[in-house]
C-alpha atoms as a PDB file:
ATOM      1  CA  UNK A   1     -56.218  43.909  47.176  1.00  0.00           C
ATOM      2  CA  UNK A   2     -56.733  42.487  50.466  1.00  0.00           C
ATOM      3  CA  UNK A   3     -59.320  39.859  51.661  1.00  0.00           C
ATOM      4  CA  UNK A   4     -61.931  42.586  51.530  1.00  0.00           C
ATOM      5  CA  UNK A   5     -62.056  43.516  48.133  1.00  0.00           C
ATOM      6  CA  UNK A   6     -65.048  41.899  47.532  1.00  0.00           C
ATOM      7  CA  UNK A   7     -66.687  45.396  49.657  1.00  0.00           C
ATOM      8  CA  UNK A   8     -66.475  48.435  47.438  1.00  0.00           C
ATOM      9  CA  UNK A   9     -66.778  50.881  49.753  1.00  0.00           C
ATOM     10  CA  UNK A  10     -66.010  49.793  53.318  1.00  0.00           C
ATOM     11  CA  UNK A  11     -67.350  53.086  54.824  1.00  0.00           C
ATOM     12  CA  UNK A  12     -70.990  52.374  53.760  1.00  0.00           C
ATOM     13  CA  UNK A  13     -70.397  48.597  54.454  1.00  0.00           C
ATOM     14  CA  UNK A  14     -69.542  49.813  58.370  1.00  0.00           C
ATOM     15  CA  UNK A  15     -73.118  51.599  57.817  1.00  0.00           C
ATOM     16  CA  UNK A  16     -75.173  48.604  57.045  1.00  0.00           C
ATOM     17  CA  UNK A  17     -73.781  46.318  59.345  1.00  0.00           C
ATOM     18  CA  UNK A  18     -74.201  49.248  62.269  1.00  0.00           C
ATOM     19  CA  UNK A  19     -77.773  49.465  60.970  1.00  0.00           C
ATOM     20  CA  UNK A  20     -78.760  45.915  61.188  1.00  0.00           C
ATOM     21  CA  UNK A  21     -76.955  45.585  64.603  1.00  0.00           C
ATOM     22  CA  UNK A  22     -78.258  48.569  66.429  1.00  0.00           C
ATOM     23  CA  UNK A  23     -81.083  50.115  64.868  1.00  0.00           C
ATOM     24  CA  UNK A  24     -84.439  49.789  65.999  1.00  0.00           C
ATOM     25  CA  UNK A  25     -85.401  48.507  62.335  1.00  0.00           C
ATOM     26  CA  UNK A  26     -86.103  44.809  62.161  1.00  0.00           C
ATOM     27  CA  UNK A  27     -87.088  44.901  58.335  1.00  0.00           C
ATOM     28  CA  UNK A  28     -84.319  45.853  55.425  1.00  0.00           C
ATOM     29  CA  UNK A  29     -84.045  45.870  51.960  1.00  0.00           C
ATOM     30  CA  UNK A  30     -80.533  46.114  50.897  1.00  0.00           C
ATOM     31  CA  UNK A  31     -79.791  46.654  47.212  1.00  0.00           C
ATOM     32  CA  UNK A  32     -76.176  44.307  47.264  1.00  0.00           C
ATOM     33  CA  UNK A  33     -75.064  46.282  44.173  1.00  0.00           C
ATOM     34  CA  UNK A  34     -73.979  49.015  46.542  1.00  0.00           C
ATOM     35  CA  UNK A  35     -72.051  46.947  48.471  1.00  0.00           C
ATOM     36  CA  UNK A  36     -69.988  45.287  46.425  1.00  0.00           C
ATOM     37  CA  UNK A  37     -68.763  45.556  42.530  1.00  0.00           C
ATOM     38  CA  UNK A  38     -69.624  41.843  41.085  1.00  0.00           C
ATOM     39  CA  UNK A  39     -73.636  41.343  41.545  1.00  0.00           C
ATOM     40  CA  UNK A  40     -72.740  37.961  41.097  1.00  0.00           C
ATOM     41  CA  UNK A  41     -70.822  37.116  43.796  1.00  0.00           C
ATOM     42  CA  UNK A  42     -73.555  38.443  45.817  1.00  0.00           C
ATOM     43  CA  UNK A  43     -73.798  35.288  47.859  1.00  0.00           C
ATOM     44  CA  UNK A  44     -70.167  35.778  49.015  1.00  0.00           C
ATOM     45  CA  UNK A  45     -71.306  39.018  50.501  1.00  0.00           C
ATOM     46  CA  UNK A  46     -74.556  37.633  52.498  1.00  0.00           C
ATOM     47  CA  UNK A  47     -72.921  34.911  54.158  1.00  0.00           C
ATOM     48  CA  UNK A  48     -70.141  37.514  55.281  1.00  0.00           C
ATOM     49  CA  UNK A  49     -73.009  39.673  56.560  1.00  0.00           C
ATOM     50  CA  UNK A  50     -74.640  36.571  58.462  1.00  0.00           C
ATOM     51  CA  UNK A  51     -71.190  35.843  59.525  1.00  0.00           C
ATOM     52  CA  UNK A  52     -71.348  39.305  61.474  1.00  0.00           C
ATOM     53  CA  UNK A  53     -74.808  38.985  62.188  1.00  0.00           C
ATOM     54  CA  UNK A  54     -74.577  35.369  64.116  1.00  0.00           C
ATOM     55  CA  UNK A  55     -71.391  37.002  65.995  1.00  0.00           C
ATOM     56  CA  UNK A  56     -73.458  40.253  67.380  1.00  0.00           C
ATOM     57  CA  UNK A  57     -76.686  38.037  68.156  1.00  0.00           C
ATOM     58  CA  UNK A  58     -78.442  38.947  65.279  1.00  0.00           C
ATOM     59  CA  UNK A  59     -80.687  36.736  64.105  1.00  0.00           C
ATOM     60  CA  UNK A  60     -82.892  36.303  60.750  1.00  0.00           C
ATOM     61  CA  UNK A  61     -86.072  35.462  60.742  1.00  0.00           C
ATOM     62  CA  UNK A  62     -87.075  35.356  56.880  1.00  0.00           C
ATOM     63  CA  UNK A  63     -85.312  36.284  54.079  1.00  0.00           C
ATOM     64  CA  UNK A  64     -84.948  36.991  50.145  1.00  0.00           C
ATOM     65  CA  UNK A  65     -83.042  37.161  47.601  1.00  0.00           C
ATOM     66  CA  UNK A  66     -84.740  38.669  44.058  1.00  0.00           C
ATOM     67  CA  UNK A  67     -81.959  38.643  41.071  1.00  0.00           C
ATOM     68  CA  UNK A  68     -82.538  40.485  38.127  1.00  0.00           C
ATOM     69  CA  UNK A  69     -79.899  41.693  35.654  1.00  0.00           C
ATOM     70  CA  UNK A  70     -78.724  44.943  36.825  1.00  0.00           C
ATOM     71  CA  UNK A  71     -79.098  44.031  40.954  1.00  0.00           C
ATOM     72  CA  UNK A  72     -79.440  41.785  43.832  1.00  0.00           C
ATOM     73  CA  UNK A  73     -81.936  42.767  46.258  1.00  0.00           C
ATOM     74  CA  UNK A  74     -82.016  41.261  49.678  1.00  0.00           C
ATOM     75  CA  UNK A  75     -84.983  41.460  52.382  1.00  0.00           C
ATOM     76  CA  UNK A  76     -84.518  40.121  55.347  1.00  0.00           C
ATOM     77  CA  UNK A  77     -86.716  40.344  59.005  1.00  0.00           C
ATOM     78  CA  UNK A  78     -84.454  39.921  61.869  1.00  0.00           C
ATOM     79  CA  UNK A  79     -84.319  39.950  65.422  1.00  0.00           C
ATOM     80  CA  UNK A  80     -82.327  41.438  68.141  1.00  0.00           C
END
């Protein structure tokens, strides 16, 4: 596996990250568990995302992480 293998399913990955760069959304709560297949190396996956984020001149202007057995949920508020 290459250096992505974290990502599942880099289709729906492509999604998100179009989503949070381009939509006219500002709020999003993004369930990690479909993003990637180890919950718990969910905060691999968000600083990848912010990664992206800082790079398109996204930024974040509160965030969340809740944790619970079965998923990581993330809400965050950005601006574009």
């Amino acid at each position: 596996m290459g250096k992505n293998s974290l990502i599942s399913d880099n289709i729906l990955f492509d999604e998100l990250m179009y989503n949070l760069i381009f939509s006219e959304e500002i709020e999003f709560n993004i369930s990690i568990g479909l993003y990637i297949s180890d919950i718990y190396k969910y905060d691999r996956f968000i600083l990848k995302v912010k990664s992206i984020l800082k790079r398109s001149r996204v930024g974040i202007l509160k965030e969340k992480v809740l944790i619970d057995p079965m998923d990581v949920n993330w809400y965050i508020k950005i601006t574009k």
